[in-house]
Protein backbone atom coordinates (compact mmCIF):
# COMPACT_ATOMS: atom_id res chain seq x y z
CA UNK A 1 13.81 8.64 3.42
CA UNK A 2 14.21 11.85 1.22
CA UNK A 3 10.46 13.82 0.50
CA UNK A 4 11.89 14.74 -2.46
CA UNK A 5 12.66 11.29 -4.05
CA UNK A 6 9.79 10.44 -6.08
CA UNK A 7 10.65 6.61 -5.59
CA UNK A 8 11.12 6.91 -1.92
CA UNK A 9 7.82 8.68 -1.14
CA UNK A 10 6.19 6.33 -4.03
CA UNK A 11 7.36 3.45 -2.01
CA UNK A 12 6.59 4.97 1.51
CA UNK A 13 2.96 5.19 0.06
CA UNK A 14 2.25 2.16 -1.27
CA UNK A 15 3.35 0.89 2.30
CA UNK A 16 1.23 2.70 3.91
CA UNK A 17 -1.84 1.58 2.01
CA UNK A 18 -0.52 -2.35 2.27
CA UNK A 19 -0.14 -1.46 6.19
CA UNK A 20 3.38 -1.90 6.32
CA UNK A 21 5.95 0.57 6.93
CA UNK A 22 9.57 1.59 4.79
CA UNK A 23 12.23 0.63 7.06
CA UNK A 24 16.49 0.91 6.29
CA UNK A 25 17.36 -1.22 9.18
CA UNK A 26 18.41 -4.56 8.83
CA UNK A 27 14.97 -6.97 8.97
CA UNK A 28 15.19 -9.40 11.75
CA UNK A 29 17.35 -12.57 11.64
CA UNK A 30 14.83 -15.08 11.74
CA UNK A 31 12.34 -13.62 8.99
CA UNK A 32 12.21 -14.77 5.44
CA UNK A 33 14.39 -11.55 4.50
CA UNK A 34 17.13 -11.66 7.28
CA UNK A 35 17.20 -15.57 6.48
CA UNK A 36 17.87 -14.69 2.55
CA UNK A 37 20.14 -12.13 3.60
CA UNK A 38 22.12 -14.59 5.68
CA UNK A 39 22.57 -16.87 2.71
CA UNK A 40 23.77 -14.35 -0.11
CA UNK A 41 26.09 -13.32 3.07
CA UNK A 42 27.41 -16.73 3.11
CA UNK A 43 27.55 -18.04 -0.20
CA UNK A 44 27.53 -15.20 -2.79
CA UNK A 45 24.45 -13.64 -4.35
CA UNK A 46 25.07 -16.00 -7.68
CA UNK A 47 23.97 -18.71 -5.16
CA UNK A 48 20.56 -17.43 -4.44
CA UNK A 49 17.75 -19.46 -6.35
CA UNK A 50 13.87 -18.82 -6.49
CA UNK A 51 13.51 -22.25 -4.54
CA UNK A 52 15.77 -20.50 -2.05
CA UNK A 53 12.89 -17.32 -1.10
CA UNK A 54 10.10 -20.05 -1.20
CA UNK A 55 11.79 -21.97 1.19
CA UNK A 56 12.33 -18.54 3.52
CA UNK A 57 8.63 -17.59 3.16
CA UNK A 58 7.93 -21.25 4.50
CA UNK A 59 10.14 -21.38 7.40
CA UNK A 60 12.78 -24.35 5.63
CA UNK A 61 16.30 -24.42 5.76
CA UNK A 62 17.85 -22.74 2.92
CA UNK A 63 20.51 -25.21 1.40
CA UNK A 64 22.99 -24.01 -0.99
């Protein structure tokens, strides 16, 4: 994270009051994000739908 970045300490704020933190490592495989990430790997980022993040957040397969 650069200090100086307003949009970088903006962001590391507003996780801080949420109670989550600003990470750059990869999120984990098997959450929502890794799972998304793991699609748009697969099949191309023109492939991603909305139906395809509610599915993450719900734990269903993601189906291209």
């Amino acid at each position: 994270m650069n200090l100086n970045d307003r949009q970088d300490v903006g962001a590391a704020f507003g996780a801080v009051i949420l109670g989550g933190t600003v990470s750059e490592e990869a999120p984990p495989h098997d959450s929502p994000l890794g799972r998304v990430r793991a699609f748009v790997a697969e099949h191309g980022e023109e492939a991603l739908r909305p139906e395809h993040i509610k599915a993450a957040q719900e734990g269903r397969p993601l189906l291209p």
